[in-house]
N, C-alpha and C. Protein backbone atom coordinates (compact mmCIF):
# COMPACT_ATOMS: atom_id res chain seq x y z
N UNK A 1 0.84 -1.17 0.00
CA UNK A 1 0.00 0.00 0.00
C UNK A 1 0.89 1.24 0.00
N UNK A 2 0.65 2.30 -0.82
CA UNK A 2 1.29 3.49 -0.44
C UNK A 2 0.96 4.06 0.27
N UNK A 3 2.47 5.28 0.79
CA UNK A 3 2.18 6.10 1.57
C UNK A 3 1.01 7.61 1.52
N UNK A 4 0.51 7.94 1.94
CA UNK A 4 -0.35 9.22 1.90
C UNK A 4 0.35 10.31 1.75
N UNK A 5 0.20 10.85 0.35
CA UNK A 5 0.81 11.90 0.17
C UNK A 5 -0.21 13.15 0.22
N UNK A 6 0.16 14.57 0.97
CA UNK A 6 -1.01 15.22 0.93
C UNK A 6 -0.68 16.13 -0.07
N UNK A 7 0.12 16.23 -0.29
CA UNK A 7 0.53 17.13 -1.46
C UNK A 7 -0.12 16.83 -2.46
N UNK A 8 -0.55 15.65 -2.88
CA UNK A 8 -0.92 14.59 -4.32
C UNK A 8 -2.51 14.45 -3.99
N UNK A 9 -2.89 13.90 -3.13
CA UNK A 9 -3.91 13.24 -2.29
C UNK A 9 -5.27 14.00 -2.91
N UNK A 10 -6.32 13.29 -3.67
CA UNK A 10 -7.46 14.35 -4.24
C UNK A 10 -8.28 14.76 -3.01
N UNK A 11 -8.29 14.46 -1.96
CA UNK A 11 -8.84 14.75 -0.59
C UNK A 11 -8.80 15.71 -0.21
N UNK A 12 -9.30 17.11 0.31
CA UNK A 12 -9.11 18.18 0.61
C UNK A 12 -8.96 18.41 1.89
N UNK A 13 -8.40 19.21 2.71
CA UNK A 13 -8.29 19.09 4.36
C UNK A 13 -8.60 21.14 4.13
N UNK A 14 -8.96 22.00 2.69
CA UNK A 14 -8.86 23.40 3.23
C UNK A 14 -10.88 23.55 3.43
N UNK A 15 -11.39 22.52 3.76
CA UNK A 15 -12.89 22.13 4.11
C UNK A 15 -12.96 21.75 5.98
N UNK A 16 -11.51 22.01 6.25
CA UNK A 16 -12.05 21.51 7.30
C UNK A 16 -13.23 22.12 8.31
N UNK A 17 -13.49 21.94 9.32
CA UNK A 17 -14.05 22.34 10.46
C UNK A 17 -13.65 23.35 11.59
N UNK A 18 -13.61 25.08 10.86
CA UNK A 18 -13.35 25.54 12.23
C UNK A 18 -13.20 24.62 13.60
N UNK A 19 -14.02 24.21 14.20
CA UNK A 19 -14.39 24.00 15.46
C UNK A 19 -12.92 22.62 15.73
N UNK A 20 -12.26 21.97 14.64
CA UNK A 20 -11.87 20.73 14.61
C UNK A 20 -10.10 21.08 14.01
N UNK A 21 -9.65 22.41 13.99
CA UNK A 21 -8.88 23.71 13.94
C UNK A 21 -8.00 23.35 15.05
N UNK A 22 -6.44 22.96 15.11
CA UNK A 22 -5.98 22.83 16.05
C UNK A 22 -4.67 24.22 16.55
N UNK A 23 -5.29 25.07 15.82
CA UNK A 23 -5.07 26.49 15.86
C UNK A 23 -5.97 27.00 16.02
N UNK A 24 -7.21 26.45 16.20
CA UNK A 24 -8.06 27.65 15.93
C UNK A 24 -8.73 28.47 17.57
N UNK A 25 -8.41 27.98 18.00
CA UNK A 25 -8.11 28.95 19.96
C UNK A 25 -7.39 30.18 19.36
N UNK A 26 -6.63 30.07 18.86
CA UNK A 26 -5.49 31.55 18.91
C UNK A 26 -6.02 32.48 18.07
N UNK A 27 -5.75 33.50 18.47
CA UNK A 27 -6.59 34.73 18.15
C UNK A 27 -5.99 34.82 17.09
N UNK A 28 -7.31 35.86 15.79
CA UNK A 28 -7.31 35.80 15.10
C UNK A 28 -5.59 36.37 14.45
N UNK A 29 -6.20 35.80 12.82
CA UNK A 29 -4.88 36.61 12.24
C UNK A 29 -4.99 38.43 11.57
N UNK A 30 -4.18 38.86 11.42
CA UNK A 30 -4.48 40.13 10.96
C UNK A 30 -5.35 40.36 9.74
N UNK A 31 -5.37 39.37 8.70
CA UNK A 31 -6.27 39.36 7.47
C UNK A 31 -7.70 38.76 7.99
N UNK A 32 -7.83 38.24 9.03
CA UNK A 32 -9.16 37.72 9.19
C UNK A 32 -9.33 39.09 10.07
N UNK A 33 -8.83 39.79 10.62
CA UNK A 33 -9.17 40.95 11.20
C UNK A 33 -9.61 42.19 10.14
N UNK A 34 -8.61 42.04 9.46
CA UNK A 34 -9.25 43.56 8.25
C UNK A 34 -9.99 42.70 7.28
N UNK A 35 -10.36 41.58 7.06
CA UNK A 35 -11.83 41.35 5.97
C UNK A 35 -12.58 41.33 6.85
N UNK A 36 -12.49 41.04 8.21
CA UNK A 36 -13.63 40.76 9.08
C UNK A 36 -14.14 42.27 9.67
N UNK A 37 -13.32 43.46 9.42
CA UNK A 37 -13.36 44.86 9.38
C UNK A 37 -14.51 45.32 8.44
N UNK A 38 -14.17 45.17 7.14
CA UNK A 38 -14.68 45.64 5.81
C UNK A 38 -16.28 44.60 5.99
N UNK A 39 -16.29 43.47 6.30
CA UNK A 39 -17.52 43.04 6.52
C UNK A 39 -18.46 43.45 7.54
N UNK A 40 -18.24 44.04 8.74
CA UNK A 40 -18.93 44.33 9.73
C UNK A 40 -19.07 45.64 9.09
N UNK A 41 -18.14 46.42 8.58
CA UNK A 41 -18.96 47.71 8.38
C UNK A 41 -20.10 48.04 6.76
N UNK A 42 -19.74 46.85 6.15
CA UNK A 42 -20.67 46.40 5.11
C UNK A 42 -22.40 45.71 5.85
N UNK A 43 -21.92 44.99 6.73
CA UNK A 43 -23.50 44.48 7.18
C UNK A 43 -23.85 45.34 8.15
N UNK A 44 -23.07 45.89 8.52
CA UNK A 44 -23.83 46.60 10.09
C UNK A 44 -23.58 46.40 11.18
N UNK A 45 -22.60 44.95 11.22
CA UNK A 45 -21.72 44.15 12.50
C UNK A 45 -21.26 45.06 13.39
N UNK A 46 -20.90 44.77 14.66
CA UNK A 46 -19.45 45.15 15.20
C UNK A 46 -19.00 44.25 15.26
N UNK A 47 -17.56 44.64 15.36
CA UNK A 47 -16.46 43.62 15.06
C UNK A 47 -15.59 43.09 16.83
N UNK A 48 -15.66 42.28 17.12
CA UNK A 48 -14.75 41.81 18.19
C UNK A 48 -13.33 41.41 17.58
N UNK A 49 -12.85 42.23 18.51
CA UNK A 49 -11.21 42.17 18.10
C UNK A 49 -10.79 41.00 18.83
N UNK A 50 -11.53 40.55 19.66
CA UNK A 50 -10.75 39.46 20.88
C UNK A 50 -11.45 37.86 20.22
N UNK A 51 -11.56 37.86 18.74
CA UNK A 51 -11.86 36.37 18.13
C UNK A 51 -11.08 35.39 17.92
N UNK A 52 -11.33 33.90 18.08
CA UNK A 52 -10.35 33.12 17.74
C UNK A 52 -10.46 33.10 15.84
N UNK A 53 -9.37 32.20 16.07
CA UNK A 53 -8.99 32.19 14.25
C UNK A 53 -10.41 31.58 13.75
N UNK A 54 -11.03 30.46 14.70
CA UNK A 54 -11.94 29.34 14.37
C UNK A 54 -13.18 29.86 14.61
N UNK A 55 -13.38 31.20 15.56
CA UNK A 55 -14.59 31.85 15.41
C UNK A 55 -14.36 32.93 14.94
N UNK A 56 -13.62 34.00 14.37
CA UNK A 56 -13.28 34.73 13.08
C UNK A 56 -13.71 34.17 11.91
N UNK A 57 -13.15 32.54 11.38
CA UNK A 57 -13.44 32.17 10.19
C UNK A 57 -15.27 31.74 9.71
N UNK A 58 -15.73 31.36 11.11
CA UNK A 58 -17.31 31.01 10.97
C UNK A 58 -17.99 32.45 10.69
N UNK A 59 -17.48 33.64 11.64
CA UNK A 59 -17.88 34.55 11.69
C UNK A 59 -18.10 35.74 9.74
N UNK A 60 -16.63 35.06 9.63
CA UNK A 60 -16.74 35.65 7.79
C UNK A 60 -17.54 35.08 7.05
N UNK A 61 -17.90 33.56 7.32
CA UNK A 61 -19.04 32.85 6.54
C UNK A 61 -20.20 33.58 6.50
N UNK A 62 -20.39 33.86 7.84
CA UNK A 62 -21.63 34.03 7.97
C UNK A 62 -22.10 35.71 7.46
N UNK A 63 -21.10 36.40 7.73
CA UNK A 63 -21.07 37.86 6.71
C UNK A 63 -20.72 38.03 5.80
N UNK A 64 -20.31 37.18 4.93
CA UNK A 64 -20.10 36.92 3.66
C UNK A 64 -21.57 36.62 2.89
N UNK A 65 -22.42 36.00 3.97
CA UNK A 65 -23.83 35.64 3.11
C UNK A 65 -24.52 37.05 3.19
N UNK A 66 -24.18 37.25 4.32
CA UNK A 66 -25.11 38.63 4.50
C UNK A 66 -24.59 40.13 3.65
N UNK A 67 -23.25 40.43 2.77
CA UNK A 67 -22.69 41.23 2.35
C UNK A 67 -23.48 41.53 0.98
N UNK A 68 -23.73 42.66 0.82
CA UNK A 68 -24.75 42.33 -0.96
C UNK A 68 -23.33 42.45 -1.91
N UNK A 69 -22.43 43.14 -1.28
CA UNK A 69 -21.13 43.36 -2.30
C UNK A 69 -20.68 41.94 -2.54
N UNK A 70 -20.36 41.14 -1.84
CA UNK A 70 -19.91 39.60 -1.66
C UNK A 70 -20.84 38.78 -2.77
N UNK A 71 -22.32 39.15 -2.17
CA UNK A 71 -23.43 38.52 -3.46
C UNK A 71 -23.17 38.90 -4.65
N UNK A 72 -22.82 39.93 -4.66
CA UNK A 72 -22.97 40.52 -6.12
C UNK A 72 -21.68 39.98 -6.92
N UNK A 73 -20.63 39.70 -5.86
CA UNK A 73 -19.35 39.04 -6.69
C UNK A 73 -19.60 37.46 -7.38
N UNK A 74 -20.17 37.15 -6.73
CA UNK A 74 -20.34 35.28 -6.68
C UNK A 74 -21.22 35.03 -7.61
C-alpha cells in the first residue's frame, strides 16, 4: 500500500471544520481581522477584536452571506 501523500492526495483538508482547527483557539490573524473589518462595516456588524482564528473564520461565513457586495461578486 502506499504512503499518503497530501501534497498529491485528491482529498481536501482546506474544508475543514473551524471548530476541529488545532489552531483555531489563537486569536485571530491580521487578514481575518481587516476582511472581518470591511464586513462588519458592510452588514452593520461590530467587530470583536478578541476572536479566535476558528470563530473569526465562521464569523466571515456568515457575513459573507449577509454582504450584498460579496453577493454581487459570486
Amino acid at each position: 500500500m502506499a504512503t499518503p501523500d497530501p501534497k498529491n492526495d485528491n482529498a481536501s483538508n482546506t474544508e475543514k471544520d473551524p471548530a476541529e482547527w488545532t489552531t483555531g483557539g489563537e486569536p485571530m490573524t491580521g487578514a481575518q481581522g481587516s476582511y472581518l473589518k470591511t464586513l462588519c462595516e458592510e452588514t452593520g456588524h461590530e467587530l470583536d477584536a478578541g476572536l479566535s482564528k476558528a470563530d473569526a473564520s465562521v464569523l466571515i461565513d456568515k457575513l459573507r452571506g449577509e454582504s450584498d457586495r460579496v453577493k454581487a461578486e459570486g
